[in-house]
N, C-alpha and C. Protein backbone atom coordinates (compact mmCIF):
# COMPACT_ATOMS: atom_id res chain seq x y z
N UNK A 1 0.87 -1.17 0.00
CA UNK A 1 0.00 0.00 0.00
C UNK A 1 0.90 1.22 0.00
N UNK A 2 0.01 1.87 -0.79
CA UNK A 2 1.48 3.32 -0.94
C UNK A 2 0.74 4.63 -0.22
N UNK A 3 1.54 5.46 0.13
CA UNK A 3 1.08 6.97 1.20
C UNK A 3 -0.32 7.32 0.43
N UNK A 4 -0.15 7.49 -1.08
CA UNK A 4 -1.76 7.64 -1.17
C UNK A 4 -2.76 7.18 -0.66
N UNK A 5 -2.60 5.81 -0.83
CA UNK A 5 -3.72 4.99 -0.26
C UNK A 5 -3.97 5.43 1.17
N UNK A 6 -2.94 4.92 1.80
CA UNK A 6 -2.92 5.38 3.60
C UNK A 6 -3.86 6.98 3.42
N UNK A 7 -3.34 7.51 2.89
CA UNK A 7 -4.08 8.70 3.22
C UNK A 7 -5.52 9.15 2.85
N UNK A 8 -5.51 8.34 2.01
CA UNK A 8 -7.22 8.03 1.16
C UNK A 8 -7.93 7.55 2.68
N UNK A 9 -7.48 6.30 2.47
CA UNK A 9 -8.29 5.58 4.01
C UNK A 9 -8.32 6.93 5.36
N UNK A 10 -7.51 6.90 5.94
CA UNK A 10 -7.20 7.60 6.87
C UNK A 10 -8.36 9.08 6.84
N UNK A 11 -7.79 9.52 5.99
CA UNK A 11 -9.16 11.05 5.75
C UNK A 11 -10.52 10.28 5.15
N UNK A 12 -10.55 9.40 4.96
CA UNK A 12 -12.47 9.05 4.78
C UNK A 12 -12.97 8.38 6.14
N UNK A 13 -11.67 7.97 7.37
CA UNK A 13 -12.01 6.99 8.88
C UNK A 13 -11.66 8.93 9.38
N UNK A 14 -11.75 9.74 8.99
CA UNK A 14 -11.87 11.44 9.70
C UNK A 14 -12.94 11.91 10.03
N UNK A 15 -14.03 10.90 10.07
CA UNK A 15 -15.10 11.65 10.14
C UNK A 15 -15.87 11.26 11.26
N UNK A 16 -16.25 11.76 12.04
CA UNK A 16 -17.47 10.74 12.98
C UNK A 16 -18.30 9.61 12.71
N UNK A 17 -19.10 10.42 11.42
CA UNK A 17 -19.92 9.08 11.53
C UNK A 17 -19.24 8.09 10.48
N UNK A 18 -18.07 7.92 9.58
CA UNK A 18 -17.47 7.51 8.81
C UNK A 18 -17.08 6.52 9.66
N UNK A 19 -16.15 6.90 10.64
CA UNK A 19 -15.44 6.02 11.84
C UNK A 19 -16.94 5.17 12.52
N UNK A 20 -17.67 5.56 13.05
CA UNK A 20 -19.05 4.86 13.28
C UNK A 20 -19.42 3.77 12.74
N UNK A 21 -19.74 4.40 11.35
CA UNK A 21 -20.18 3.29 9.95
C UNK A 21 -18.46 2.02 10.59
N UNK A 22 -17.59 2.21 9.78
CA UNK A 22 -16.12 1.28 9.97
C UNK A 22 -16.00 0.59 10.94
N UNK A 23 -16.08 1.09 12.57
CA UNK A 23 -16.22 0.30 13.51
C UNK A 23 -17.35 -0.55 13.45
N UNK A 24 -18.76 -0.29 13.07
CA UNK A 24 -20.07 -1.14 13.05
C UNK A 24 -19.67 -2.58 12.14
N UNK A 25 -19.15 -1.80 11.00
CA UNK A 25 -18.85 -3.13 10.38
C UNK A 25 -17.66 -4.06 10.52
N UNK A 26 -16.55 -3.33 11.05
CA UNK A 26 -15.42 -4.46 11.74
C UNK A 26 -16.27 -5.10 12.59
N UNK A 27 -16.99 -4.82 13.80
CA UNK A 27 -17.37 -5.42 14.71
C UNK A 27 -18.60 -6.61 13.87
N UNK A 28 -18.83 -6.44 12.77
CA UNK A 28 -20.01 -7.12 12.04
C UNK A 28 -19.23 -8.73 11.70
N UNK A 29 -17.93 -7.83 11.37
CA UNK A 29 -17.25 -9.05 10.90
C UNK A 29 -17.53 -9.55 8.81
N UNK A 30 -17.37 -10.51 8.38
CA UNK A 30 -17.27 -10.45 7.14
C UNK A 30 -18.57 -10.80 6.64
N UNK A 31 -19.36 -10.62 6.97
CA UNK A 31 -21.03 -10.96 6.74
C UNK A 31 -21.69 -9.41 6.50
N UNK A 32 -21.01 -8.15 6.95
CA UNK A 32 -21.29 -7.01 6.63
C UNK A 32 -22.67 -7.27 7.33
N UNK A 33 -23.10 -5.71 6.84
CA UNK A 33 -24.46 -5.20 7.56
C UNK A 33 -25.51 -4.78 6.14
N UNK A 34 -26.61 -5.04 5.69
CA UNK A 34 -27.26 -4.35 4.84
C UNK A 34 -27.20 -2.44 4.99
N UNK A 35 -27.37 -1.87 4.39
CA UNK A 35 -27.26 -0.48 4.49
C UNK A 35 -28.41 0.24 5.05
N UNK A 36 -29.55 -0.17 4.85
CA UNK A 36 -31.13 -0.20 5.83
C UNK A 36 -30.70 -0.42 7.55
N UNK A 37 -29.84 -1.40 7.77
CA UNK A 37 -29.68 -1.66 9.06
C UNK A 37 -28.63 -0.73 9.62
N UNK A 38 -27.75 -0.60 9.00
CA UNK A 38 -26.59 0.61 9.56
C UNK A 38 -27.38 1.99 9.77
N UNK A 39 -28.41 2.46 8.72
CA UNK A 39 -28.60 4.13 8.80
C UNK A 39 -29.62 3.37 9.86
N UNK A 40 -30.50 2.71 10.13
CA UNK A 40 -31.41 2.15 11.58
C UNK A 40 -30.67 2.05 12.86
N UNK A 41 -29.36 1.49 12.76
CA UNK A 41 -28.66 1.57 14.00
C UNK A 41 -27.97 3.06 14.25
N UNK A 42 -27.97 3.70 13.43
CA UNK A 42 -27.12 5.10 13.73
C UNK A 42 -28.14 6.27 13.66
N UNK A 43 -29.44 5.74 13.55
CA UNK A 43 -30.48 6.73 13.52
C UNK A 43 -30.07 8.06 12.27
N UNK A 44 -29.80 7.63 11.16
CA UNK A 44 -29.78 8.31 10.03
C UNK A 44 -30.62 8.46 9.03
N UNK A 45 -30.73 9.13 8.23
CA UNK A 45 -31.55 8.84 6.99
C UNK A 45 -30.88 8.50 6.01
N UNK A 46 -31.15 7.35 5.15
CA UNK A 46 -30.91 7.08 4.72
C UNK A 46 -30.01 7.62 3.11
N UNK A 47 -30.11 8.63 2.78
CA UNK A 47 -29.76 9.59 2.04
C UNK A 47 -28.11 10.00 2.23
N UNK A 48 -27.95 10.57 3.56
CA UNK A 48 -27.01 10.65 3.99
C UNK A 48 -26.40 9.90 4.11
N UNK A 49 -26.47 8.63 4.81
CA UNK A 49 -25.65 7.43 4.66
C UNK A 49 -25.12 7.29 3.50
N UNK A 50 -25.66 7.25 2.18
CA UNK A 50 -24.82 6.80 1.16
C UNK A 50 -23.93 7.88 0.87
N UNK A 51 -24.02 8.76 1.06
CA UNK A 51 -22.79 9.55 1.37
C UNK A 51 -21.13 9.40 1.53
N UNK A 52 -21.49 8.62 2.72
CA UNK A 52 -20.18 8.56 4.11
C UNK A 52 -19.88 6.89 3.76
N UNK A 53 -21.04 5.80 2.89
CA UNK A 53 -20.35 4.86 2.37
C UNK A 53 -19.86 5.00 1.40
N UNK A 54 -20.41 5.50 0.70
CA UNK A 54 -19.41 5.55 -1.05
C UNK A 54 -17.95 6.31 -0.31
N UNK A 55 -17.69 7.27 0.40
CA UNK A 55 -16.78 7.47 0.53
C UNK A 55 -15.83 7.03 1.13
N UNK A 56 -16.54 5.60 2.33
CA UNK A 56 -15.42 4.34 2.79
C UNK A 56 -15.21 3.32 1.38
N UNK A 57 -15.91 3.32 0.99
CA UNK A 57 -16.11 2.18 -0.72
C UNK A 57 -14.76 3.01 -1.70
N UNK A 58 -15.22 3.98 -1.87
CA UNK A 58 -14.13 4.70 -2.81
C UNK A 58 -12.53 4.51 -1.63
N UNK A 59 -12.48 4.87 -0.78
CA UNK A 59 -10.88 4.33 0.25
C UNK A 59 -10.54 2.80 0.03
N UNK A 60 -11.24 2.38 -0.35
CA UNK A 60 -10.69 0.98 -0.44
C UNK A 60 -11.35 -0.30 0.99
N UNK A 61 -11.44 1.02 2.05
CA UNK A 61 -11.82 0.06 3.31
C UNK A 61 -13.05 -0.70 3.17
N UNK A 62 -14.40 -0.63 2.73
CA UNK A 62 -15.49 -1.08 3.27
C UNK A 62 -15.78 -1.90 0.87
N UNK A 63 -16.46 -2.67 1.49
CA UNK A 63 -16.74 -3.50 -0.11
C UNK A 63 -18.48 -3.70 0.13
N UNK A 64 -19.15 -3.73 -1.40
CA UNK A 64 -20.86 -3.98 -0.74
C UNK A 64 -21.01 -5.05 -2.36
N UNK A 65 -22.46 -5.44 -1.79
CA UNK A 65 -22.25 -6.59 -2.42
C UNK A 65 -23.95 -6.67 -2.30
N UNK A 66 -24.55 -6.70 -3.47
CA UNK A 66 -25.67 -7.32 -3.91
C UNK A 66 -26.71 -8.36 -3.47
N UNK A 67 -27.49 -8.28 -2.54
CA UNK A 67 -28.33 -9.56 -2.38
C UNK A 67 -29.93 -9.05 -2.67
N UNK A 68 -30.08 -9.66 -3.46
CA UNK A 68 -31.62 -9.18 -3.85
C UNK A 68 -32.08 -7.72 -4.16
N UNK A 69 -32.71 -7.17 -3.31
CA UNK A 69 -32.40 -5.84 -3.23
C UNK A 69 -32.03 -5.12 -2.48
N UNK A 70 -31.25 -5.63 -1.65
CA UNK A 70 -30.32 -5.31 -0.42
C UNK A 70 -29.12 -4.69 -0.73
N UNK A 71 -28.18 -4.15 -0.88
CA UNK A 71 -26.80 -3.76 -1.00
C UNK A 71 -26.20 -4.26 1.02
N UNK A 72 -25.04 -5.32 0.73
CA UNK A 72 -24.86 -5.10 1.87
C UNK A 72 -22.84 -4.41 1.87
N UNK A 73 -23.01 -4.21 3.10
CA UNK A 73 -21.25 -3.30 3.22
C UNK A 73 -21.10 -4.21 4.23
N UNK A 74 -19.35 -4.78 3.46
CA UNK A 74 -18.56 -5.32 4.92
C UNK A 74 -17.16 -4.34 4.87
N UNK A 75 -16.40 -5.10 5.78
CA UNK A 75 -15.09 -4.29 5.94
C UNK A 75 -14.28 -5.01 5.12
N UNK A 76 -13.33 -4.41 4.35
CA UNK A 76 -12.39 -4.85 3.78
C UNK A 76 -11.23 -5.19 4.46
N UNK A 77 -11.12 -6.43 5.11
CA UNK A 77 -10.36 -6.82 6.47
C UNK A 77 -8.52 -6.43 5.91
N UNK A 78 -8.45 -7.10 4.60
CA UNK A 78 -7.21 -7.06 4.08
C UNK A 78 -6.56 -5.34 4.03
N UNK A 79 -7.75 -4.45 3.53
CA UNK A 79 -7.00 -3.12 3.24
C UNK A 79 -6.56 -2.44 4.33
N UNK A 80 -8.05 -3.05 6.13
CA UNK A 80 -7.35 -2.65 6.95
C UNK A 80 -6.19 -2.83 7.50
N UNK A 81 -5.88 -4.15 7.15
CA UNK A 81 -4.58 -4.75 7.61
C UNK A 81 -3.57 -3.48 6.64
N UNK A 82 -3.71 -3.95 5.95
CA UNK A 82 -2.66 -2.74 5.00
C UNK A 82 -2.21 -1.39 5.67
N UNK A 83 -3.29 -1.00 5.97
CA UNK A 83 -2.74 0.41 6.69
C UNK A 83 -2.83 0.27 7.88
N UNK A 84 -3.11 -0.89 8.72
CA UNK A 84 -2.32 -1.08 10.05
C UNK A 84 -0.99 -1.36 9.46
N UNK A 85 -0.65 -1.98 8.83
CA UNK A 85 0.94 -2.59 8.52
C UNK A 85 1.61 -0.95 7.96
N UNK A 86 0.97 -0.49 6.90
CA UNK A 86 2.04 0.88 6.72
C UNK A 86 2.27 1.75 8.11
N UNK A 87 0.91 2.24 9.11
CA UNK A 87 1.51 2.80 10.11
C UNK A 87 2.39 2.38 10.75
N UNK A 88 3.06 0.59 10.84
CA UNK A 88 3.61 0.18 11.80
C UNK A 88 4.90 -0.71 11.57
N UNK A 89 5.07 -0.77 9.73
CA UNK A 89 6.13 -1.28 9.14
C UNK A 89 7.72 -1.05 9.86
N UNK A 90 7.83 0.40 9.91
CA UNK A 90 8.94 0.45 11.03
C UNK A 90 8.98 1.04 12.00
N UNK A 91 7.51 0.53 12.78
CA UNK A 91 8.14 0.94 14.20
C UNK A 91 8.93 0.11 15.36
N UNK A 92 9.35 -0.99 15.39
CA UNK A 92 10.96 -1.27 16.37
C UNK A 92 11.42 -2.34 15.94
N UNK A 93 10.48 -2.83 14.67
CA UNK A 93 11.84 -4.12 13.85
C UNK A 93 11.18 -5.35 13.99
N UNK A 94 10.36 -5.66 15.26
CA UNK A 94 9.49 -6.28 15.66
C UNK A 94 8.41 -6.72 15.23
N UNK A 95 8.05 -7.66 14.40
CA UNK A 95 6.61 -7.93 13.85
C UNK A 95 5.23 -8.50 14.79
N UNK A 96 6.08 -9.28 15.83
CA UNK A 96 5.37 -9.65 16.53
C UNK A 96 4.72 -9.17 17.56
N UNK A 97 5.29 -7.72 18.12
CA UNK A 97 4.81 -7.11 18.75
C UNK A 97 4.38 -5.79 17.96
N UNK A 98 4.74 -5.54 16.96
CA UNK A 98 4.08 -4.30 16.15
C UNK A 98 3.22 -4.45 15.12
N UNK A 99 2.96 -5.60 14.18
CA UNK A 99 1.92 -5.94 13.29
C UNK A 99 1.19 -6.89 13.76
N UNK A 100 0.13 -6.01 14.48
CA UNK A 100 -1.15 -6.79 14.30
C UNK A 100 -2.18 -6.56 13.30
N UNK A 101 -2.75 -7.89 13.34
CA UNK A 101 -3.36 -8.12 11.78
C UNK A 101 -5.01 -9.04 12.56
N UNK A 102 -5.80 -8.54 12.07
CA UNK A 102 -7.48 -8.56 12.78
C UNK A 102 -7.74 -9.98 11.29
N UNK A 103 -7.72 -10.84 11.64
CA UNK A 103 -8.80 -11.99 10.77
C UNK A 103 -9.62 -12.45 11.41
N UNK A 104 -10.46 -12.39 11.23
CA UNK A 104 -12.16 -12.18 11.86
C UNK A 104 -12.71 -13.60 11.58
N UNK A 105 -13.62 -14.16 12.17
CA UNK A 105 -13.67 -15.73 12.18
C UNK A 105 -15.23 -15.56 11.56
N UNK A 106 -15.64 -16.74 10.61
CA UNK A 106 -16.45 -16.42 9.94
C UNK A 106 -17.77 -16.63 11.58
N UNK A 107 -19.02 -15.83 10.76
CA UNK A 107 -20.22 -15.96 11.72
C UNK A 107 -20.36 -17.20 11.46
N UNK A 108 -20.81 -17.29 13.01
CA UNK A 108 -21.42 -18.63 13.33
C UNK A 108 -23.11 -18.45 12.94
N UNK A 109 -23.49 -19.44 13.22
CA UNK A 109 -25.34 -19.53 12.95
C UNK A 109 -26.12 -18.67 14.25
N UNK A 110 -25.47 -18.44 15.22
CA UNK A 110 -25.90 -17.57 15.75
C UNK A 110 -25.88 -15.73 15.63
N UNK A 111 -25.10 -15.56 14.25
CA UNK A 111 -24.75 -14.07 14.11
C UNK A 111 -24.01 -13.58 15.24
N UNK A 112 -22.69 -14.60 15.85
CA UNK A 112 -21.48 -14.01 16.71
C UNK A 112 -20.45 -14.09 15.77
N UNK A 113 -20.00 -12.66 15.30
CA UNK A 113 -19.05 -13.18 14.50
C UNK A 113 -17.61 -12.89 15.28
N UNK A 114 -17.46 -13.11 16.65
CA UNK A 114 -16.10 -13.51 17.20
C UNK A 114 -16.51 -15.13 17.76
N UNK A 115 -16.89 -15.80 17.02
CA UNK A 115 -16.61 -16.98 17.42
C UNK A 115 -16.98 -17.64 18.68
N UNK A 116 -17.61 -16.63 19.46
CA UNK A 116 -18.08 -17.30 21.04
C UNK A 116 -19.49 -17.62 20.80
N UNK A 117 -19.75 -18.86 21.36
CA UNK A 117 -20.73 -19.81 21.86
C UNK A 117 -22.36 -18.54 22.30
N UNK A 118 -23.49 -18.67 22.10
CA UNK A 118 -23.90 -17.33 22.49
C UNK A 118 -24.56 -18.18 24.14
């Protein structure tokens, strides 16, 4: 990933509800959220929302994907890794204590997508 990119991502996660939207869907995990359910959980209208996604979609971070007539958005786990790894490529030489890297375990049938038992 090159400084553009980093900086693409970085100024579209600048925003409140941008960072909002990003955290909702890391925490969603790779099953994403339909876009009806995100502007419902953030008490938005819907209008606005597509806004602040096209502009995580255009960074590279967040990907959406077609189901019926649903559009749903997940996180693009890999790009975040990317610009965790550029902020942290050289900070003390150390990979093991400086690159961490988030792979998210697929949802279970209960919609936990960290993997715990509900």
């Amino acid at each position: 990933m090159d400084a553009g990119q980093v900086t693409a991502a970085l100024g579209a996660l600048a925003h409140e509800t941008r960072l909002a939207v990003f955290r909702m869907l890391v925490e969603r995990g790779p099953d994403g959220l339909p876009a009806g359910a995100i502007s419902e959980r953030l008490g938005m209208p819907p209008s606005s929302l597509t806004f602040h996604l096209q502009q995580l979609t255009t960074a590279g971070l967040i990907t959406q994907r077609r189901v019926s007539r649903q559009i749903i958005y997940a996180t693009d786990f890999d790009a975040m890794n990317r610009v965790v790894g550029y902020l942290t490529e050289n900070c003390c030489g150390i990979a093991e204590v400086c690159g961490p890297v988030c792979r998210p375990a697929a949802t279970g049938s209960n919609g936990d997508s960290k993997g715990n038992a509900a």
